[in-house]
PDB file of N, CA and C in Angstrom:
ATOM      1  N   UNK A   1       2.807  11.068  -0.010  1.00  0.00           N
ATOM      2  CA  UNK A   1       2.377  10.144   1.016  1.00  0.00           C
ATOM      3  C   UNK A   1       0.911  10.384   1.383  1.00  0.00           C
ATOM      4  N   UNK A   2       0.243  11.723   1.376  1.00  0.00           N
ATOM      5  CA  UNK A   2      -1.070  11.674   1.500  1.00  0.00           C
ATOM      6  C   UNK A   2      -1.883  11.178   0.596  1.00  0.00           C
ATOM      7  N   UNK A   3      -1.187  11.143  -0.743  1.00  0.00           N
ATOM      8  CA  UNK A   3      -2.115  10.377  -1.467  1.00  0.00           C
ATOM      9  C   UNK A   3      -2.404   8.892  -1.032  1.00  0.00           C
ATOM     10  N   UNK A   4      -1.597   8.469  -0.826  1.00  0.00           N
ATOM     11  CA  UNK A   4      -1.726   6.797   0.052  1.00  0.00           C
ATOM     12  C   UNK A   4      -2.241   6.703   0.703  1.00  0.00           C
ATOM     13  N   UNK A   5      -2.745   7.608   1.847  1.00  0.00           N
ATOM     14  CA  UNK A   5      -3.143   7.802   3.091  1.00  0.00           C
ATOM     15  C   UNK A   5      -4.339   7.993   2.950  1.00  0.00           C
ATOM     16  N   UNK A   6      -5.001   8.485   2.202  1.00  0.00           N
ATOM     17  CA  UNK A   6      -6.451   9.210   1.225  1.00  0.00           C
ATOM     18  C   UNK A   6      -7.123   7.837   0.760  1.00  0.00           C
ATOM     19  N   UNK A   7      -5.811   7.251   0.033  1.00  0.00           N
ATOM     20  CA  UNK A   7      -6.897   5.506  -0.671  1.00  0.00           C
ATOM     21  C   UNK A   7      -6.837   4.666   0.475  1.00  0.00           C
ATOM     22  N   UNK A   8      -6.431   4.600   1.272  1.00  0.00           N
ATOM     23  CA  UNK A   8      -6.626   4.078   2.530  1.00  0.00           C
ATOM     24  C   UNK A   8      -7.330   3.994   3.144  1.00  0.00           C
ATOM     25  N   UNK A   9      -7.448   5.620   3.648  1.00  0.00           N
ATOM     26  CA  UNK A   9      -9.127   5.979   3.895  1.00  0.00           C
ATOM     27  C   UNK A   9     -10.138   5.640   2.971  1.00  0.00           C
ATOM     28  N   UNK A  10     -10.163   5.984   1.932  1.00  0.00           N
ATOM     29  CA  UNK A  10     -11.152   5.193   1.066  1.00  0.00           C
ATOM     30  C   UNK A  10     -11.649   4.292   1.652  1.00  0.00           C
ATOM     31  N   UNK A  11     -10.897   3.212   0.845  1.00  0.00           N
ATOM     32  CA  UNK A  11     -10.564   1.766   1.308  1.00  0.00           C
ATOM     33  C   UNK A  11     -11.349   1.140   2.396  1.00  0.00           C
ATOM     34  N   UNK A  12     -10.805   1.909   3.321  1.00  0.00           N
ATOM     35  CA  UNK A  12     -11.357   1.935   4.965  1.00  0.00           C
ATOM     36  C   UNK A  12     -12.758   2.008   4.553  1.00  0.00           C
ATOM     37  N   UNK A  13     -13.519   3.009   4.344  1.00  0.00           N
ATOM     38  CA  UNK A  13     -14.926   3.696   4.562  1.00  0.00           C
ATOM     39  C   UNK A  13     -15.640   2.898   3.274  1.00  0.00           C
ATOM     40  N   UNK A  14     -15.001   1.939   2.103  1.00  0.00           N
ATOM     41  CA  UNK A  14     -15.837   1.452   1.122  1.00  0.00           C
ATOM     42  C   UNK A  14     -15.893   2.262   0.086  1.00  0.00           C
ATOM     43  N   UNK A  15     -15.416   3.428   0.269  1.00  0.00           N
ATOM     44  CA  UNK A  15     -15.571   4.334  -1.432  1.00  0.00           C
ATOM     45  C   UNK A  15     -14.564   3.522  -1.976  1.00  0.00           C
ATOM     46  N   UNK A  16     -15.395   4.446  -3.493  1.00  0.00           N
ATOM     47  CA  UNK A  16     -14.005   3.947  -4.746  1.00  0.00           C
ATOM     48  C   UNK A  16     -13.410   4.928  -4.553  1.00  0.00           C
ATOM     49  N   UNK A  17     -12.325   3.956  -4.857  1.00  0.00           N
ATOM     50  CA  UNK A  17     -10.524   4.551  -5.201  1.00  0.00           C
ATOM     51  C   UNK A  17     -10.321   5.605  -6.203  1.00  0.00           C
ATOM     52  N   UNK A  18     -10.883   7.033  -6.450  1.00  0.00           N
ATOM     53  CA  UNK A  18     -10.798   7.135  -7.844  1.00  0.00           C
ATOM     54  C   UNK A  18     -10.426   8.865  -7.882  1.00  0.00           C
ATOM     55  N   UNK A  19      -9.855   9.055  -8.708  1.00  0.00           N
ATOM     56  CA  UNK A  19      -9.165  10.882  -8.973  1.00  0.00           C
ATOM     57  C   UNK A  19     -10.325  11.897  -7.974  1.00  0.00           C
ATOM     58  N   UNK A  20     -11.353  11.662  -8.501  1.00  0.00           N
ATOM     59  CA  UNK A  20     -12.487  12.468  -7.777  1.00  0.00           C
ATOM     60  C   UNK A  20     -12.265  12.445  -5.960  1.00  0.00           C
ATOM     61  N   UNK A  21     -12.597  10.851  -5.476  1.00  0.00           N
ATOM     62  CA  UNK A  21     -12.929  11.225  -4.352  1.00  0.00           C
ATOM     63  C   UNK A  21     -11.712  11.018  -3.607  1.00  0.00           C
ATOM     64  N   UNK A  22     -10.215  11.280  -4.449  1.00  0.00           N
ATOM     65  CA  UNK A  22      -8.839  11.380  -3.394  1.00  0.00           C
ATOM     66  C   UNK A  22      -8.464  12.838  -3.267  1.00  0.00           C
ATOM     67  N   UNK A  23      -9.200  13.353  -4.878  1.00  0.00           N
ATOM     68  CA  UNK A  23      -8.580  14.681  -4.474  1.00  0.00           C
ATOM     69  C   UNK A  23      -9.550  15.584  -3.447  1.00  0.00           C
ATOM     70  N   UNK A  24     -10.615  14.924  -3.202  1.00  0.00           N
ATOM     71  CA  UNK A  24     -11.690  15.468  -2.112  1.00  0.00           C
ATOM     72  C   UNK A  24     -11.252  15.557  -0.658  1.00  0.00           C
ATOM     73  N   UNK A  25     -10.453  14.214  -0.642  1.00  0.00           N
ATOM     74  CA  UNK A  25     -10.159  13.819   0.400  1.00  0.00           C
ATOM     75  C   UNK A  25      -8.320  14.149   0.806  1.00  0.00           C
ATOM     76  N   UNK A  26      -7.532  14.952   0.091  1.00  0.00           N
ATOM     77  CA  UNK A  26      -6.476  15.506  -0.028  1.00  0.00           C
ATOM     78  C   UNK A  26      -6.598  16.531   0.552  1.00  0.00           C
ATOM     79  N   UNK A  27      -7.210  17.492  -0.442  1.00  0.00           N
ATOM     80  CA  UNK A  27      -8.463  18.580  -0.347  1.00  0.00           C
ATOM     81  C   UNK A  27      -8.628  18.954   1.089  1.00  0.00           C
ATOM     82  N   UNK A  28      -9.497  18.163   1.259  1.00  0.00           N
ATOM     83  CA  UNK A  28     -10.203  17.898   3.015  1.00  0.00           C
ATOM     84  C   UNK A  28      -8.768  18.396   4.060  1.00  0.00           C
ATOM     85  N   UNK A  29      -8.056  17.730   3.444  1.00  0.00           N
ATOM     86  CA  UNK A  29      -6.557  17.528   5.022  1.00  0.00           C
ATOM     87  C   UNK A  29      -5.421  19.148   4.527  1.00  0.00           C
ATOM     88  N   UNK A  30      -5.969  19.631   3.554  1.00  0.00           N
ATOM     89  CA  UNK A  30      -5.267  21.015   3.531  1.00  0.00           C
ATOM     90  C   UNK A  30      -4.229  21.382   2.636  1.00  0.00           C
ATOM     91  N   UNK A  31      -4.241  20.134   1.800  1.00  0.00           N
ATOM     92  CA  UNK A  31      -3.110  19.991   0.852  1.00  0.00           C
ATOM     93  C   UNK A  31      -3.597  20.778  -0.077  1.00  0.00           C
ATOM     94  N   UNK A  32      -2.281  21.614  -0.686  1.00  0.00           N
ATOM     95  CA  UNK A  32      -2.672  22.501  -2.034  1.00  0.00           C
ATOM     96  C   UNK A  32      -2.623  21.894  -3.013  1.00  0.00           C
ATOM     97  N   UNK A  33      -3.433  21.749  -3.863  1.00  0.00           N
ATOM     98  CA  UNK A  33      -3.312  20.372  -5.371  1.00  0.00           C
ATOM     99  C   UNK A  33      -2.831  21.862  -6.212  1.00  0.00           C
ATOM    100  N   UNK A  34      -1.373  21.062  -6.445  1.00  0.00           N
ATOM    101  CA  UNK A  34      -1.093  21.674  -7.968  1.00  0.00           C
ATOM    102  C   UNK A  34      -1.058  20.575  -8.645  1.00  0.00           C
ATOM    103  N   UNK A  35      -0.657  21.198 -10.074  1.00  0.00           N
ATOM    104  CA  UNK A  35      -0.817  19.943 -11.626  1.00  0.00           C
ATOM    105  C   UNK A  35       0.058  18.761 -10.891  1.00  0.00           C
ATOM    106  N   UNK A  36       1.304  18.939  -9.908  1.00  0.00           N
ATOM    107  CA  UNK A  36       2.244  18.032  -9.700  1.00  0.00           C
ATOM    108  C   UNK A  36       1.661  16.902  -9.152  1.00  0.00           C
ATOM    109  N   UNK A  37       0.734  17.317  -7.831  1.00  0.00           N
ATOM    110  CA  UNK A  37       0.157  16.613  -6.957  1.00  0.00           C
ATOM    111  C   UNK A  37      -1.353  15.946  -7.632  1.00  0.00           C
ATOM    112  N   UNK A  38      -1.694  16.629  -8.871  1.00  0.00           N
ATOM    113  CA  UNK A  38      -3.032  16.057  -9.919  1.00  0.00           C
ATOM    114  C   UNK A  38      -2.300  14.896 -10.566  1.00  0.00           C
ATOM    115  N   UNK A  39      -1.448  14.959 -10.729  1.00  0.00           N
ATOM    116  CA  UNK A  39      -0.444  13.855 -11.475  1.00  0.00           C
ATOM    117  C   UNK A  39       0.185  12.875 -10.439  1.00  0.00           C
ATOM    118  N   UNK A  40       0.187  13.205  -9.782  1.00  0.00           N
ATOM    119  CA  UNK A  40       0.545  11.844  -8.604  1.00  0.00           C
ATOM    120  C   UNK A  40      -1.121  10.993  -8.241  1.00  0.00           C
ATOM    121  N   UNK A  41      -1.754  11.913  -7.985  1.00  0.00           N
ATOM    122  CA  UNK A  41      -3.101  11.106  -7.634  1.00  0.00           C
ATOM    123  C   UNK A  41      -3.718   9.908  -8.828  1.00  0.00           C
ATOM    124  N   UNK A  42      -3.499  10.993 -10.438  1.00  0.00           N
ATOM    125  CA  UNK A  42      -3.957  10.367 -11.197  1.00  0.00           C
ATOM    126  C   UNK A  42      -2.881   8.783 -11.902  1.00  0.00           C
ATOM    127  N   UNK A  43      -1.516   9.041 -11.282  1.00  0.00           N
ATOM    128  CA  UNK A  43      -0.578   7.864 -11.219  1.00  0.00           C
ATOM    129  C   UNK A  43      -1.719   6.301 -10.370  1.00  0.00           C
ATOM    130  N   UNK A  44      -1.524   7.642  -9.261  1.00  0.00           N
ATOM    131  CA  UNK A  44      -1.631   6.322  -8.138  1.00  0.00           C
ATOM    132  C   UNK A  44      -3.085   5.620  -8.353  1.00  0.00           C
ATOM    133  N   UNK A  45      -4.328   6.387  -8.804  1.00  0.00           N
ATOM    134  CA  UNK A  45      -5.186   5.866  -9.325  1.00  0.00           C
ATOM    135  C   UNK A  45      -5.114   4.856 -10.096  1.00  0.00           C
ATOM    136  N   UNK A  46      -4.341   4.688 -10.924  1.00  0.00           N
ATOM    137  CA  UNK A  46      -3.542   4.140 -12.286  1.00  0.00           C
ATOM    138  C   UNK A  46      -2.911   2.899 -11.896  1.00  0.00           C
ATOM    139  N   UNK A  47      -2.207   2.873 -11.048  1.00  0.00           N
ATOM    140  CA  UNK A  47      -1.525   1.718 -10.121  1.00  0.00           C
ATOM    141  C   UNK A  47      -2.186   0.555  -9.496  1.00  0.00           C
ATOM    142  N   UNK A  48      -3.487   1.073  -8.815  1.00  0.00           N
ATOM    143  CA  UNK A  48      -4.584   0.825  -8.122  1.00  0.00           C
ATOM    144  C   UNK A  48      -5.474  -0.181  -8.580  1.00  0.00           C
ATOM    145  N   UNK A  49      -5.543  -0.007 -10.371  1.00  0.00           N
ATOM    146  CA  UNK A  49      -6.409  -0.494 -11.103  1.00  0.00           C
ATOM    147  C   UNK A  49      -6.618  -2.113 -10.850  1.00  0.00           C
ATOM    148  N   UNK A  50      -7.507  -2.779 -10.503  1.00  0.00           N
ATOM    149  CA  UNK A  50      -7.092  -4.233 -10.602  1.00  0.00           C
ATOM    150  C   UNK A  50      -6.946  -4.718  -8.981  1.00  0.00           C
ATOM    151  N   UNK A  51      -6.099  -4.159  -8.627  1.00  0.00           N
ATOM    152  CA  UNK A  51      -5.260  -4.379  -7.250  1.00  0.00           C
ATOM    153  C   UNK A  51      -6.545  -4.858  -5.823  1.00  0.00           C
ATOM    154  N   UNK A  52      -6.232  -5.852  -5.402  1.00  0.00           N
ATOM    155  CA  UNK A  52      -7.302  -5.808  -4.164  1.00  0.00           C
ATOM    156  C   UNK A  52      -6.399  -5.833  -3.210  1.00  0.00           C
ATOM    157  N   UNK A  53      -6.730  -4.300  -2.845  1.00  0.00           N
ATOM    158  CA  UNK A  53      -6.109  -3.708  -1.407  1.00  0.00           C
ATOM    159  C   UNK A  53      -6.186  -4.351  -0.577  1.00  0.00           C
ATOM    160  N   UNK A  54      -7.379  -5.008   0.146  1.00  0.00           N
ATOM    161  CA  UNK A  54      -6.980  -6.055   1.270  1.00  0.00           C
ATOM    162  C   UNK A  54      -6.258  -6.818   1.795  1.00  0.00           C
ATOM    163  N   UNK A  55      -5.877  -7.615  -0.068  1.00  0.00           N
ATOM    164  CA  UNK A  55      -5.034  -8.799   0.193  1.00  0.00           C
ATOM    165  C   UNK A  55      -4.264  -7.992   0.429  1.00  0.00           C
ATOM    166  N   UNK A  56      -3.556  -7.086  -0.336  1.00  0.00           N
ATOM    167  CA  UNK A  56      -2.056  -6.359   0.008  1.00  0.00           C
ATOM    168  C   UNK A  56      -2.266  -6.144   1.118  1.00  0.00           C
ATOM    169  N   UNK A  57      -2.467  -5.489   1.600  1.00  0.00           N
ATOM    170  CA  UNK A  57      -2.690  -5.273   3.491  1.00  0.00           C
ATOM    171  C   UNK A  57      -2.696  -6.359   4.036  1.00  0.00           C
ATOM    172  N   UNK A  58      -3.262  -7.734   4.186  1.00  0.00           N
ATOM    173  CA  UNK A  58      -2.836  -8.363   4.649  1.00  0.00           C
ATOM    174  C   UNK A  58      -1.522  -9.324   4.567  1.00  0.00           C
ATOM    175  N   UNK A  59      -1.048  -9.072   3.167  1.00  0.00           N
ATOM    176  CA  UNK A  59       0.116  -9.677   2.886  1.00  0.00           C
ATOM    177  C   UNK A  59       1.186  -9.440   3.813  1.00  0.00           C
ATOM    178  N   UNK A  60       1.063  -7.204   3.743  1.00  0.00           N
ATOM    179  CA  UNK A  60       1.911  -6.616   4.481  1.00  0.00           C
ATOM    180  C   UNK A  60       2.179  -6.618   5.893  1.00  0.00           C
ATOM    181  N   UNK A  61       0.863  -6.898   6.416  1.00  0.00           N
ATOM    182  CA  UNK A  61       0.545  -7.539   7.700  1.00  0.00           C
ATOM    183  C   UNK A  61       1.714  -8.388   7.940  1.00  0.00           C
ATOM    184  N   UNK A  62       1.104  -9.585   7.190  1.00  0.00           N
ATOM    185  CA  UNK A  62       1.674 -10.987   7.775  1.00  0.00           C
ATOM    186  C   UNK A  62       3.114 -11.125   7.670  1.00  0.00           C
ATOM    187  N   UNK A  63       4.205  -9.918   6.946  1.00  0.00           N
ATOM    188  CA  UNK A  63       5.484  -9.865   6.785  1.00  0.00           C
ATOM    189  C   UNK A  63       6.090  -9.056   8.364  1.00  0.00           C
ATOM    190  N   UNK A  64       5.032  -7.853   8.648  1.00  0.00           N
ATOM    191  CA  UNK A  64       5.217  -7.232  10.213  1.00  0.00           C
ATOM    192  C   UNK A  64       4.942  -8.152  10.944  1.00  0.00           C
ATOM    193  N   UNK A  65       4.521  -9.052  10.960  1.00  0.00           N
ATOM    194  CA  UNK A  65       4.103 -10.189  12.319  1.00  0.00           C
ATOM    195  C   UNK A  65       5.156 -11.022  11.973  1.00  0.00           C
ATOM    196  N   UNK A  66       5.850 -11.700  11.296  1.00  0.00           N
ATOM    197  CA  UNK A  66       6.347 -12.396  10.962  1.00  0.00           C
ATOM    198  C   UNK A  66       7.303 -12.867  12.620  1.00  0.00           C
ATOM    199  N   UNK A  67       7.801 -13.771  12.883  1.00  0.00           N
ATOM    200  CA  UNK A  67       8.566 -13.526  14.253  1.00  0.00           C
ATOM    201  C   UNK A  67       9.887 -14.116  13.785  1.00  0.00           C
ATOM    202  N   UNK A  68      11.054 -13.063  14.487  1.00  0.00           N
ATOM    203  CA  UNK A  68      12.272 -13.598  14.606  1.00  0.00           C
ATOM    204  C   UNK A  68      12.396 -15.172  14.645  1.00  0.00           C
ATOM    205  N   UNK A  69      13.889 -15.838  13.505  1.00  0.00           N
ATOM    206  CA  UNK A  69      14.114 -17.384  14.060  1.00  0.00           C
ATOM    207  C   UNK A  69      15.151 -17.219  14.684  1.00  0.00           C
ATOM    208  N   UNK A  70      15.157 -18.492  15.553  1.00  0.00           N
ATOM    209  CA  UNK A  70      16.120 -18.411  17.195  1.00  0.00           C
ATOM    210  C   UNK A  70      17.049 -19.002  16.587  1.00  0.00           C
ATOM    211  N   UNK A  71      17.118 -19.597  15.404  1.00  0.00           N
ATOM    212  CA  UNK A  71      18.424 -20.601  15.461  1.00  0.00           C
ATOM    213  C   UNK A  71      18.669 -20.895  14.041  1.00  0.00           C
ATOM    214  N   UNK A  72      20.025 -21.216  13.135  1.00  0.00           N
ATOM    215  CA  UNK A  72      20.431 -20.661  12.387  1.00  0.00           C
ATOM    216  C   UNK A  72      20.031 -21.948  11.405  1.00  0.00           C
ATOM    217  N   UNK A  73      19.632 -23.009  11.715  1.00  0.00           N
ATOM    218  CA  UNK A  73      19.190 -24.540  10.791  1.00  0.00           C
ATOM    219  C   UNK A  73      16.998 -23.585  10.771  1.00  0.00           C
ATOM    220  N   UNK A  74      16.764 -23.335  11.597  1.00  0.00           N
ATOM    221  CA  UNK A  74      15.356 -22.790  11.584  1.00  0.00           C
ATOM    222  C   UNK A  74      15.061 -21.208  10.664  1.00  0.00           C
ATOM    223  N   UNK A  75      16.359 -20.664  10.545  1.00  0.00           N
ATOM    224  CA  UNK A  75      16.217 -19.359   9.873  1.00  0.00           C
ATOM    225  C   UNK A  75      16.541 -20.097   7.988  1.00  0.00           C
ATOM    226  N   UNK A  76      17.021 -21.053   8.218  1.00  0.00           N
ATOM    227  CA  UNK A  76      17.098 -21.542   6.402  1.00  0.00           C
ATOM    228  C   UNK A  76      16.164 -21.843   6.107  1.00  0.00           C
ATOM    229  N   UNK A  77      15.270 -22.923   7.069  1.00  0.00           N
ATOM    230  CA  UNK A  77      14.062 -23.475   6.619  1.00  0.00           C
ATOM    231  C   UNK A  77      12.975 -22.653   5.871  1.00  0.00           C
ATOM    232  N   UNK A  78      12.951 -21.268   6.780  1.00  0.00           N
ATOM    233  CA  UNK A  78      12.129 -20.301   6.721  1.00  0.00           C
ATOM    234  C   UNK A  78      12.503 -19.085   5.704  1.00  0.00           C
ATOM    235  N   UNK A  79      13.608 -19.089   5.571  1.00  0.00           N
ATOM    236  CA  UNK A  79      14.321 -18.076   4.460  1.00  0.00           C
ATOM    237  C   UNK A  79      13.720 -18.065   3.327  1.00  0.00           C
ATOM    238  N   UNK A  80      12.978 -19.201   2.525  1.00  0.00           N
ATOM    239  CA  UNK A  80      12.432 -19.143   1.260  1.00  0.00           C
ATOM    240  C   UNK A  80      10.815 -18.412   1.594  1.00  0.00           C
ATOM    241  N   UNK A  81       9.907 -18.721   2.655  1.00  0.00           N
ATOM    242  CA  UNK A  81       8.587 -18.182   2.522  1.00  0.00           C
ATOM    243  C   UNK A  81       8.839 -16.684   2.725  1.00  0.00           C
ATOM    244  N   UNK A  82       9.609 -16.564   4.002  1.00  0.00           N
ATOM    245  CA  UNK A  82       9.737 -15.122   4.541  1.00  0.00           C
ATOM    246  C   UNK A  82      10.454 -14.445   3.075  1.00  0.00           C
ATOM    247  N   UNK A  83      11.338 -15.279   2.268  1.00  0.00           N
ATOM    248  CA  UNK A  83      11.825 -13.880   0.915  1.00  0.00           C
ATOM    249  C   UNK A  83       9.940 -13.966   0.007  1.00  0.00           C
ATOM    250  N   UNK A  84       8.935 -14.683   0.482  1.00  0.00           N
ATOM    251  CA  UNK A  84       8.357 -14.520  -0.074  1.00  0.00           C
ATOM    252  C   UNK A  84       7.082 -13.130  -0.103  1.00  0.00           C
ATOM    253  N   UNK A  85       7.363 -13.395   1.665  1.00  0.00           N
ATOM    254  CA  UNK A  85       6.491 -12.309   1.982  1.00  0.00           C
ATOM    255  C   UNK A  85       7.470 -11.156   1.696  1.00  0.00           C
ATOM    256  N   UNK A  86       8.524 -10.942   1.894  1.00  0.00           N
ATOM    257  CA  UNK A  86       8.902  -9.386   1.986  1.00  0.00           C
ATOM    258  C   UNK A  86       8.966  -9.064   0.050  1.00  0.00           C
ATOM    259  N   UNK A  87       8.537 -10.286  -0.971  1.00  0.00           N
ATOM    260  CA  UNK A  87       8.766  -9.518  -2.122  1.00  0.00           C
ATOM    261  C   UNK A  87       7.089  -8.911  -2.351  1.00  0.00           C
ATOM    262  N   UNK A  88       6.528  -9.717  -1.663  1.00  0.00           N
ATOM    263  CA  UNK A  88       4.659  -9.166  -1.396  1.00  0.00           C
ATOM    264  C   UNK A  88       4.730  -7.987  -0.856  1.00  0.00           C
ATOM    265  N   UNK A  89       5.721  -7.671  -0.010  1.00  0.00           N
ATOM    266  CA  UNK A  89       5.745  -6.085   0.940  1.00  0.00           C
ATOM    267  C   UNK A  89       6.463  -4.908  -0.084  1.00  0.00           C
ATOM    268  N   UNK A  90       7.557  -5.588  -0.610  1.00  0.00           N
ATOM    269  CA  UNK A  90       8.029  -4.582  -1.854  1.00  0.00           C
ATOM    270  C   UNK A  90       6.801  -4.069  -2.963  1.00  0.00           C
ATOM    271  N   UNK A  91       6.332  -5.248  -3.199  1.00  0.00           N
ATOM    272  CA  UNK A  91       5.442  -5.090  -4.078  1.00  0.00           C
ATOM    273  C   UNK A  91       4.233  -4.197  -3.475  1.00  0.00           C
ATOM    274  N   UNK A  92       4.112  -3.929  -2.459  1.00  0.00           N
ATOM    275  CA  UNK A  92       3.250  -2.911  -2.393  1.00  0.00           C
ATOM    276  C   UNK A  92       3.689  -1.754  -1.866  1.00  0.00           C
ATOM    277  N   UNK A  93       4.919  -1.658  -1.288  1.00  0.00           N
ATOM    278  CA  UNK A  93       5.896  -0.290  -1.586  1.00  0.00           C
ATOM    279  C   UNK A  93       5.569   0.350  -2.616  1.00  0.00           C
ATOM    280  N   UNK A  94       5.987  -0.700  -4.004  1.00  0.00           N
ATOM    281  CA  UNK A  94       6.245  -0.218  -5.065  1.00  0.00           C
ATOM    282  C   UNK A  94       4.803   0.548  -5.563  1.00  0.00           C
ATOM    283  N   UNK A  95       3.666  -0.699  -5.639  1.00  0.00           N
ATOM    284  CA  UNK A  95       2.337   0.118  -5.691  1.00  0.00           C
ATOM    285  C   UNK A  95       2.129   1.761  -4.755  1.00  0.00           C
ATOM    286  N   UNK A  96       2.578   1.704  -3.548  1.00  0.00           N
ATOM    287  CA  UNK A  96       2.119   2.885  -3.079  1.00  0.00           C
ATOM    288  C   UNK A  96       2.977   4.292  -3.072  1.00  0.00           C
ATOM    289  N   UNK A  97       4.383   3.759  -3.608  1.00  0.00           N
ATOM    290  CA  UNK A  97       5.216   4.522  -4.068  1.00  0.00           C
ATOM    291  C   UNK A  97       6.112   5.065  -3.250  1.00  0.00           C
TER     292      UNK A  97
END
């Protein structure tokens, strides 16, 4: 989970996402890097590739805001976007592991 927490920070501050400056930033918070934890970073690096974090964040956003439906003809209507956002929220589960 700190590795997630590390590209985040990234993220946050504008660095790149990359083996170097997560394990700096792992590093930094006290974590002992063994080969196990070199191999998770260099996964999640790997995962990362391509990916624009923002949108995911805001995807994930807009599935936490989402608001309860009051009534059971208004929860069908809505049943197809909302399975849309929560497969956008899996999907970045899955990215962050």
């Amino acid at each position: 989970m700190e590795n997630i927490y590390a590209a985040l920070l990234l993220h946050k501050l504008g660095k790149e996402v990359n083996e170097e400056n997560l394990m700096k930033v792992v590093t930094a918070a006290g974590v002992v890097v063994s080969p196990e934890e070199e191999t998770k970073v260099k996964s999640l690096v790997a995962s990362l590739k391509g990916v624009d974090i923002e949108k995911e964040l805001e995807s994930a956003s807009l599935v936490s805001a989402a608001p309860a439906a009051s009534g059971a003809p208004a929860a069908e209507k809505k049943a197809e976007p909302e399975e849309k956002k929560e497969a956008a929220a899996e999907g970045l589960s899955a990215l962050f592991g």
